[in-house]
Protein backbone atom coordinates (compact mmCIF):
# COMPACT_ATOMS: atom_id res chain seq x y z
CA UNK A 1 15.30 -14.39 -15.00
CA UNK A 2 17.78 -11.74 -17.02
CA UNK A 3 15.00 -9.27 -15.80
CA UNK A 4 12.76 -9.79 -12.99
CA UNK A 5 9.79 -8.48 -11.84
CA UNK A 6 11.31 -7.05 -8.97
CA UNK A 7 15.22 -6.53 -7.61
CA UNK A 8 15.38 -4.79 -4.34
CA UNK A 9 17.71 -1.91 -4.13
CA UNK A 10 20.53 -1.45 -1.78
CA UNK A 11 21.68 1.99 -1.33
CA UNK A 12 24.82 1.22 0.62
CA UNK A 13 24.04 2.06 4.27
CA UNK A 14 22.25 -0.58 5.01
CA UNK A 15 24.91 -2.75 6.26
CA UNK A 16 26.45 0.04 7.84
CA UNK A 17 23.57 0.93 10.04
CA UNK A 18 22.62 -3.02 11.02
CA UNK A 19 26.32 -2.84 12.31
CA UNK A 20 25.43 0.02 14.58
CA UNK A 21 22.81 -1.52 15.67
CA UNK A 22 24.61 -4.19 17.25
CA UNK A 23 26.51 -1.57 18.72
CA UNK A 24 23.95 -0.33 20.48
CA UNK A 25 23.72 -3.47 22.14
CA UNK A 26 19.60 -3.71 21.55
CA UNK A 27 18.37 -5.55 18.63
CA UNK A 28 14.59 -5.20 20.25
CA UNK A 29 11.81 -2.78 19.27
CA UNK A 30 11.84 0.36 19.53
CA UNK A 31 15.78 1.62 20.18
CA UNK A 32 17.81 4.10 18.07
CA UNK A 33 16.52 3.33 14.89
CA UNK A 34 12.94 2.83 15.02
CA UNK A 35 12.39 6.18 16.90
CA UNK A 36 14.42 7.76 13.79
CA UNK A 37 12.58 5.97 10.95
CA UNK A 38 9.39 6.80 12.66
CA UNK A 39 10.15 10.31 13.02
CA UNK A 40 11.41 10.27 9.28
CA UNK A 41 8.05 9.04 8.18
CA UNK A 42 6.06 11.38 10.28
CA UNK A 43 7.74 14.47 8.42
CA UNK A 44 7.41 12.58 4.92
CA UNK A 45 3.31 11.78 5.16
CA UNK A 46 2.75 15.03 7.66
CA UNK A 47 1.21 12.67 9.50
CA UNK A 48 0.72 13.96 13.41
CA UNK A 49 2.23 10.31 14.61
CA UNK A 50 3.88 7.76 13.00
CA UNK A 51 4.56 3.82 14.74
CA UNK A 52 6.77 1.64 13.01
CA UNK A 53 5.57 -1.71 12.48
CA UNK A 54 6.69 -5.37 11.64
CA UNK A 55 4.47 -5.18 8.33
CA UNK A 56 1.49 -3.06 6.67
CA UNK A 57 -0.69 -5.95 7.58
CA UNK A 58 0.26 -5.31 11.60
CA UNK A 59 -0.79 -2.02 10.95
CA UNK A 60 -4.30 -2.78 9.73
CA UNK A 61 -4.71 -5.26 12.46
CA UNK A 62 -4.10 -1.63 14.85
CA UNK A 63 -6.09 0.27 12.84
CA UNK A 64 -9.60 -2.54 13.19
CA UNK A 65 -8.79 -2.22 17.15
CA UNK A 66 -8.43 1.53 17.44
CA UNK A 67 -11.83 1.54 15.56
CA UNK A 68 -13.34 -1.54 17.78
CA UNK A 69 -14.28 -3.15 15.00
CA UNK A 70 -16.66 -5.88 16.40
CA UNK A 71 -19.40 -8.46 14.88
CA UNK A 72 -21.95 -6.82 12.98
CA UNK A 73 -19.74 -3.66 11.82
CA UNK A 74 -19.40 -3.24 8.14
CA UNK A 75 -16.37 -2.01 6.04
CA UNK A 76 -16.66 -0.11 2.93
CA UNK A 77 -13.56 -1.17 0.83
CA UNK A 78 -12.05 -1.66 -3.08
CA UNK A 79 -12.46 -5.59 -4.04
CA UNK A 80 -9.09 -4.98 -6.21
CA UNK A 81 -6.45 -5.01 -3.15
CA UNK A 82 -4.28 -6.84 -1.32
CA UNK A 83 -6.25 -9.50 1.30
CA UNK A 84 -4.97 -7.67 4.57
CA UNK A 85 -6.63 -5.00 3.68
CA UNK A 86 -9.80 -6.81 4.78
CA UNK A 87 -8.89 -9.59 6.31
CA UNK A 88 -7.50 -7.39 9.27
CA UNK A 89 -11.22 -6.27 10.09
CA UNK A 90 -12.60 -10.15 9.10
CA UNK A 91 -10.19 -10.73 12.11
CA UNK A 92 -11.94 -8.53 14.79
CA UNK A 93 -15.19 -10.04 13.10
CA UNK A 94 -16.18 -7.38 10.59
CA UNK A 95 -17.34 -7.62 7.18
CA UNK A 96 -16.00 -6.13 4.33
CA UNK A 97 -18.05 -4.38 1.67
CA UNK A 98 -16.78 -4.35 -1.80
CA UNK A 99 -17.66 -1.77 -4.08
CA UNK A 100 -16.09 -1.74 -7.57
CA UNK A 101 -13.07 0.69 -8.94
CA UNK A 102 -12.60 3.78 -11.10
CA UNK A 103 -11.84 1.53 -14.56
CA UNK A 104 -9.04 4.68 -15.23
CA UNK A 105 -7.29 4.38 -11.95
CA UNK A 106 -8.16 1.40 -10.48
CA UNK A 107 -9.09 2.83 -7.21
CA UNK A 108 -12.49 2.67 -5.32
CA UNK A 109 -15.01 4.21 -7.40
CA UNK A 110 -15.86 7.26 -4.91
CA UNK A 111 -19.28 7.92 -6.52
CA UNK A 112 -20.20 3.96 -5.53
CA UNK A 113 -19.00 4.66 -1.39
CA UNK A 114 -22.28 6.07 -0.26
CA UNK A 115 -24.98 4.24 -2.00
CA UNK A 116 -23.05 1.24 0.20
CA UNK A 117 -23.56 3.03 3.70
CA UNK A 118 -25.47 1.44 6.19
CA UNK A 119 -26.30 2.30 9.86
CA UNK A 120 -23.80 -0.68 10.69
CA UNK A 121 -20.96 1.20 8.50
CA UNK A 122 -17.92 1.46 10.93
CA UNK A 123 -14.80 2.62 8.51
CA UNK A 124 -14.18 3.62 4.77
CA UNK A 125 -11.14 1.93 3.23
CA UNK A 126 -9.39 3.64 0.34
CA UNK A 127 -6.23 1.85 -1.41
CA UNK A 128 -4.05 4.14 -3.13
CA UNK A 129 -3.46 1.92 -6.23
CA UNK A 130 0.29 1.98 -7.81
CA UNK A 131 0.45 4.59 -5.46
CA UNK A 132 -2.16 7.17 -7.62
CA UNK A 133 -4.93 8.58 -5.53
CA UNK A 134 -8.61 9.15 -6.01
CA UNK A 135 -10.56 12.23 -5.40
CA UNK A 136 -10.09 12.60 -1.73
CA UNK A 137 -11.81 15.79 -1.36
CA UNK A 138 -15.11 13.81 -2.56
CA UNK A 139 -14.02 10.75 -0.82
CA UNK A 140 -13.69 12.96 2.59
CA UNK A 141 -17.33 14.88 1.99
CA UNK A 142 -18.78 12.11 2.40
CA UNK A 143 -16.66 10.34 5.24
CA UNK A 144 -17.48 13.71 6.99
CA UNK A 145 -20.88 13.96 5.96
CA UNK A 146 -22.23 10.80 7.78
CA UNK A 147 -19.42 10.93 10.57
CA UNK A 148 -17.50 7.74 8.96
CA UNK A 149 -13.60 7.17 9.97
CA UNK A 150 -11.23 6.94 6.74
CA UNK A 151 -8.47 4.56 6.61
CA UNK A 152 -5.85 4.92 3.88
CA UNK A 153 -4.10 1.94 2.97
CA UNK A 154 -0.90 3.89 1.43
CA UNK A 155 1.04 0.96 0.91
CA UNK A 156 2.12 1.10 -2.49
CA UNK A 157 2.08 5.20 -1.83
CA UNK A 158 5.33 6.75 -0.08
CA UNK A 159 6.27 9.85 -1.56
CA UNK A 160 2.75 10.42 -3.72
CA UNK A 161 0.40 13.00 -3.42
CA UNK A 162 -2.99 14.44 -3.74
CA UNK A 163 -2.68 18.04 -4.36
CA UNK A 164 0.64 18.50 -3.59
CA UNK A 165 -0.35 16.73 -0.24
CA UNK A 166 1.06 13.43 0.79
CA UNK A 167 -1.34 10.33 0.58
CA UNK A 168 -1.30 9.02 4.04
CA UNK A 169 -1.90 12.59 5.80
CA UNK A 170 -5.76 12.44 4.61
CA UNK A 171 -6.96 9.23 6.45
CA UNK A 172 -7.77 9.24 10.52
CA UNK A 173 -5.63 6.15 10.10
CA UNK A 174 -3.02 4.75 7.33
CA UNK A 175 -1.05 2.32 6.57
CA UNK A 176 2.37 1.87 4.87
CA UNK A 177 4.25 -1.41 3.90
CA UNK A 178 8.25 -1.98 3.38
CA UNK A 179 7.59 -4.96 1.71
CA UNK A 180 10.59 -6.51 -0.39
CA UNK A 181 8.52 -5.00 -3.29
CA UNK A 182 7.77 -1.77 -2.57
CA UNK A 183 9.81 1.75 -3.18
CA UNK A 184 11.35 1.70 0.44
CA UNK A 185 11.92 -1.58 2.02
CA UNK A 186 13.34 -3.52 4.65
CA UNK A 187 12.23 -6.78 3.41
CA UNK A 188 9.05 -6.67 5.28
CA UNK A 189 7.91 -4.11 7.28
CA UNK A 190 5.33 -1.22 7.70
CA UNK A 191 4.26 1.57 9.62
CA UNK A 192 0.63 3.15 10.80
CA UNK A 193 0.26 6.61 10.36
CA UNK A 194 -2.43 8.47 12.94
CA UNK A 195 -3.82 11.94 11.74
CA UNK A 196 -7.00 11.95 14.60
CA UNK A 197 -5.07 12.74 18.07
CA UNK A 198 -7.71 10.43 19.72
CA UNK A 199 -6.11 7.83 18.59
CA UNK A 200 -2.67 8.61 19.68
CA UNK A 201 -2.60 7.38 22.72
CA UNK A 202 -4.06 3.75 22.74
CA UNK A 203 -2.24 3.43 19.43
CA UNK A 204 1.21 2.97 21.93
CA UNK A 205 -0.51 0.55 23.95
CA UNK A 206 -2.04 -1.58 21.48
CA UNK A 207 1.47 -1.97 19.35
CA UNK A 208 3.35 -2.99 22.56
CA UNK A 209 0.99 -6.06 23.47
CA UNK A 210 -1.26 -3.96 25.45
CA UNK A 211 0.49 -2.35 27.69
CA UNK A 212 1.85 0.82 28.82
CA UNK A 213 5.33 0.12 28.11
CA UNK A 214 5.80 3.28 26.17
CA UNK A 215 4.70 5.42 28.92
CA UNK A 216 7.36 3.67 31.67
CA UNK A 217 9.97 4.75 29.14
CA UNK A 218 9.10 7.62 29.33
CA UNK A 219 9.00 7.98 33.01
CA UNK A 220 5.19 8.60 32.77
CA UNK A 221 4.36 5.82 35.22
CA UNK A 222 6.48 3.94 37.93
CA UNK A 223 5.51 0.31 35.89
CA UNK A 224 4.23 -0.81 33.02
CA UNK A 225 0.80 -3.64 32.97
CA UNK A 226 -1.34 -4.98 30.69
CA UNK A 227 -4.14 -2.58 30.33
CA UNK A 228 -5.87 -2.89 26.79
CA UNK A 229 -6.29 -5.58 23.88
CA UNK A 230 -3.22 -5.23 21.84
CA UNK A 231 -0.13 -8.15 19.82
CA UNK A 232 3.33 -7.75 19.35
CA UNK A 233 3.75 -5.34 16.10
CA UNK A 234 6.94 -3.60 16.84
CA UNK A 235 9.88 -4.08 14.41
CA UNK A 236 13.38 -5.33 15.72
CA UNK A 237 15.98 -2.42 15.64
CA UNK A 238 18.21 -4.29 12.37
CA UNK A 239 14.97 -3.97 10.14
CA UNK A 240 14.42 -0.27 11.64
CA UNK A 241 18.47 0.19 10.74
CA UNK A 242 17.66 -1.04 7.27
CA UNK A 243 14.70 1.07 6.63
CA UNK A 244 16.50 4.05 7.83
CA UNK A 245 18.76 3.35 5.05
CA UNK A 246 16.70 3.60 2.91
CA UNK A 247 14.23 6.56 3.54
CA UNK A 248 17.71 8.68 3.58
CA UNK A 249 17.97 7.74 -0.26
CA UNK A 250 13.86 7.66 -0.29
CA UNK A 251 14.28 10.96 -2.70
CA UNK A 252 16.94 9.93 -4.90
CA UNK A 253 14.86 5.93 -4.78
CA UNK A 254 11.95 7.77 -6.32
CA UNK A 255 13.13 9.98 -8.76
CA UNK A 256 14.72 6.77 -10.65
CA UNK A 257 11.72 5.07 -10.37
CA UNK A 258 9.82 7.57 -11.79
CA UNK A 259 12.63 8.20 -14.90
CA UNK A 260 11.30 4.59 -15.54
CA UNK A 261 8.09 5.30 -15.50
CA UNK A 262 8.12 7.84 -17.78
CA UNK A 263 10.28 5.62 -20.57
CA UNK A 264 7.72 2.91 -20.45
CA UNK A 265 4.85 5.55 -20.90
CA UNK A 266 6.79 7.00 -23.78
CA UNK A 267 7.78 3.17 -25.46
CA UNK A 268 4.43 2.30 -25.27
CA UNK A 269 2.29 4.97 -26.85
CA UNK A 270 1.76 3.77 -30.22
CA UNK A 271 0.32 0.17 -28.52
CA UNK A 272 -2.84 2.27 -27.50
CA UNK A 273 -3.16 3.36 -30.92
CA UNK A 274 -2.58 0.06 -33.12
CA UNK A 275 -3.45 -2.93 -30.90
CA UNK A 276 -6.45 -1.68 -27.88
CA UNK A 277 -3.89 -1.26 -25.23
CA UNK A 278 -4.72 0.78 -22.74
CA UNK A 279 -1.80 2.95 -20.65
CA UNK A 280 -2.18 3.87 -17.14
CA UNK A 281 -4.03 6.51 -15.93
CA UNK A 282 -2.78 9.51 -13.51
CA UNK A 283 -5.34 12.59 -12.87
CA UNK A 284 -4.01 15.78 -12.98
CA UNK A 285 -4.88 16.14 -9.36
CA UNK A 286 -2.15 12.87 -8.48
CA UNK A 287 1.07 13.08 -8.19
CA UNK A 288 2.67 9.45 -8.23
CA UNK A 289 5.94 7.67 -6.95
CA UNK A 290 6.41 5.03 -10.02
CA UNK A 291 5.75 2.38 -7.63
CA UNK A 292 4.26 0.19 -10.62
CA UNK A 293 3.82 0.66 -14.82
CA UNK A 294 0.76 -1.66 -15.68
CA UNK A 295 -1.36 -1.78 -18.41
CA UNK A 296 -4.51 -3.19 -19.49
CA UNK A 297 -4.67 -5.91 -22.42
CA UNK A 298 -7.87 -6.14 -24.31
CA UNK A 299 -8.36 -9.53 -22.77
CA UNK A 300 -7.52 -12.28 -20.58
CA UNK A 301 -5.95 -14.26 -23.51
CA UNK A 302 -4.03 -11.88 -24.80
CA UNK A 303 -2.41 -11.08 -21.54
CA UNK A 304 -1.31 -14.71 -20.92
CA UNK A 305 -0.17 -14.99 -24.30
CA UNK A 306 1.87 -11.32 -23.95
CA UNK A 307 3.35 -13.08 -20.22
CA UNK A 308 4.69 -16.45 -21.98
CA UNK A 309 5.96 -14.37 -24.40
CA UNK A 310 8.04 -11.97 -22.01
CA UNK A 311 9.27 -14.70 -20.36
CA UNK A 312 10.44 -16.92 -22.91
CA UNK A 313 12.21 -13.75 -22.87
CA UNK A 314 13.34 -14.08 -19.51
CA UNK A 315 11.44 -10.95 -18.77
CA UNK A 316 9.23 -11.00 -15.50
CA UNK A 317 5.56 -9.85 -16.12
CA UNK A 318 3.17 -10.72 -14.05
CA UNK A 319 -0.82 -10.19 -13.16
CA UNK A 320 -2.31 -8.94 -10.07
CA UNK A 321 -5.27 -9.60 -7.70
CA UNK A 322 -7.69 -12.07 -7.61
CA UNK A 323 -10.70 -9.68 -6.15
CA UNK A 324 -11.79 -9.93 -2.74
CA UNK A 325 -15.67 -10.55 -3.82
CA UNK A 326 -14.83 -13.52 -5.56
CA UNK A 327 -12.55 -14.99 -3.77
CA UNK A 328 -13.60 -18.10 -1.07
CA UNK A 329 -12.58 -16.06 1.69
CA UNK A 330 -14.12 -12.94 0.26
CA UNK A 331 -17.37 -15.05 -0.45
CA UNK A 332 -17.80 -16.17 3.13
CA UNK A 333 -16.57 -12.58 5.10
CA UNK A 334 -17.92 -9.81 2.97
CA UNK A 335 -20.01 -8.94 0.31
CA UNK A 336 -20.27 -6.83 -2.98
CA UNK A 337 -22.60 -3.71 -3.54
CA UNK A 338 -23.98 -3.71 -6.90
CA UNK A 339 -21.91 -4.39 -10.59
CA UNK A 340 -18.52 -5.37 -9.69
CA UNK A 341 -17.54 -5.09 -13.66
CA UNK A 342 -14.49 -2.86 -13.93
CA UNK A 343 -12.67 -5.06 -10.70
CA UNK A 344 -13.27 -8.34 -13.03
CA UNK A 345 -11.60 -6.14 -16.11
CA UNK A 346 -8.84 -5.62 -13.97
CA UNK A 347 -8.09 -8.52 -12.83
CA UNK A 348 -8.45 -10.27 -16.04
CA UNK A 349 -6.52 -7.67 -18.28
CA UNK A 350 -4.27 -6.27 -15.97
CA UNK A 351 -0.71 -6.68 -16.41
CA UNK A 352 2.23 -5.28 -14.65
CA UNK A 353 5.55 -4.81 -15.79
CA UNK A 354 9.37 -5.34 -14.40
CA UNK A 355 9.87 -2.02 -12.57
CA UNK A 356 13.00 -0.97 -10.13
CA UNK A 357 15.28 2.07 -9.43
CA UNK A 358 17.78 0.66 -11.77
CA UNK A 359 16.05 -1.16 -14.86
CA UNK A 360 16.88 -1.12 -18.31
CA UNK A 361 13.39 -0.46 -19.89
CA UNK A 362 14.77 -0.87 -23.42
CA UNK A 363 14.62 -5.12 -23.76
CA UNK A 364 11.45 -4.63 -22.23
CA UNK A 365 10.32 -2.46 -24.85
CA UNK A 366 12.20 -4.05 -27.33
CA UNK A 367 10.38 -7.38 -26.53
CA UNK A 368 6.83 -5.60 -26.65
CA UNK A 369 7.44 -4.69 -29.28
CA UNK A 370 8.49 -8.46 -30.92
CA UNK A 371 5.38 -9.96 -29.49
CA UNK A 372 2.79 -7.22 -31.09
CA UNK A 373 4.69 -7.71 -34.77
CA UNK A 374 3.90 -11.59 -34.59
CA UNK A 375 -0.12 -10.33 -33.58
């Protein structure tokens, strides 16, 4: 593919730090590096704790046991996301309930949250789609207002904001990913932020298997047990060396991202005018990271056509979700409040485009362009 979908970026150090891990003579969880990219990420969300993780899915997994999320409960949640995002509370035997999105923004449609509350409603998810937020001062009124936790699922949304405040600081809980395809990556990888103190504490124990490990390190007890539920979600110390990498360049990672950004939203302007293409939407409370440049065709055909098209090009363009609701596992776990019209749009129209600190946006333009003059 001349240009792919994705190309992960190397900034240099990476190498350099894996080789120090070694060093260090501990290639296990939770040595030199992880305690730096942790603390890194705590100062870039402002979150009150920060535990690095083997992936944003491990992360959710914590975040359905710090909530004991058991039979019964019910989890409000966008059907247009990723499947950890509920299938990490399907796991603890919860059931996910999907409301539809914002058709601008693609995010949970805020105003749809509380006509899906029940007595048996445990958590609120919201997904920070392409790394643009929704009205979290609404979303939080009424998280507040009937004593409901908030979980953030920031994957796609390091270095974005809500009113000048970083996504990820909102939430009681949130979650991060270092996927190969995200802004800052170790190949796979996450982290779970924790903004309630309560959950602080157990949050150590359940990331190392259930025990207090963390507190024998720290000379807090004479030996460490099993004392809670908890897995294995720390990363090894050459991912944490990687990542460290790359949050030093996290800055410099986004600002070329968002240079991007901004040439496909100029290049593709006069599509919204001539052919019913529709751009992405930011609010002007949102401040993004140019994790992503979609846009929404007018239908499902034309998108497929507009994909074959790019990549008889050897351009990579590809879709997103299949929604939750609609889904076999979605159908058999959770259930859908109400009209779930503007997540079908999306996942029919949707269509994202190549996007990475150092693309060339003008064949990509220039091949948009080809395919609308033969319409």
């Amino acid at each position: 593919m001349k240009i792919p979908f994705n190309e992960p970026y190397c900034c240099g150090l990476e190498t350099t730090y894996i080789k120090q891990a070694f060093a260090n003579q501990q290639l296990s969880g939770d040595g030199h590096y992880t305690a730096r990219a942790s603390l890194m990420l705590k100062e870039i969300f402002q979150a009150k704790h920060a535990l690095l993780t083997h992936s944003c899915t491990a992360a959710l997994e914590m975040a359905a046991i710090l909530l004991d999320i058991s039979p019964g409960d019910e989890i409000i949640m966008p059907s247009f996301t990723f499947v950890s995002t509920a299938n990490a509370f399907v796991m603890r035997g919860g059931t996910p309930v999907f409301v539809d999105i914002d058709p601008l923004t693609q995010n949970i449609d805020v105003e749809k949250i509380e006509e899906s509350i029940t007595n048996r409603t445990k958590a609120i998810v919201v997904v920070h789609y392409a790394g643009i937020s929704t009205d979290m001062d609404r979303l939080l009124a009424i998280a507040k207002e009937y004593n409901i936790p908030v979980i953030e699922d920031a994957a796609q949304a390091i270095y974005a904001t809500y009113k000048n405040r970083p996504l990820g600081s909102f939430g009681d809980l949130a979650t991060v990913s270092f996927h190969e395809t995200k802004n800052i990556s170790c190949g796979e990888g996450g982290c779970l932020l924790i903004n309630n103190d309560r959950f602080i504490s157990r949050a150590e124990i359940v990331r190392e298997k259930g025990t207090n490990r963390s507190l024998f390190y720290r000379g807090e007890v004479d030996k460490y047990t099993w004392v809670d539920v908890g897995s294995s979600y720390l990363p090894g110390e050459i991912t944490a060396a990687f990542l460290c990498a790359q949050l030093e360049y996290g800055e410099v990672i986004t600002k070329a991202r968002l240079v991007r950004w901004h040439e496909y939203e100029a290049g593709l302007q006069q599509l919204t005018v001539d052919f019913n293409i529709k751009l992405m939407t930011v609010p002007s409370f949102a401040s993004h990271n140019g994790h992503m440049y979609y846009l929404l065709c007018p239908n499902q055909h034309v998108r497929q056509e507009l994909i074959g098209h790019m990549k008889k090009a050897s351009i990579g363009c590809v879709f997103h979700y299949v929604p939750l609701h609609s889904s076999p596992a979605g159908r058999k776990f959770g259930k859908a409040i109400g009209s779930m019209e503007n997540t079908d749009r999306a996942a029919s129209c949707l269509l994202r485009l190549p996007m990475s600190p150092n693309l060339n946006v003008k064949p990509v333009l220039e091949a948009f362009a080809g395919f609308f003059a033969d319409s």
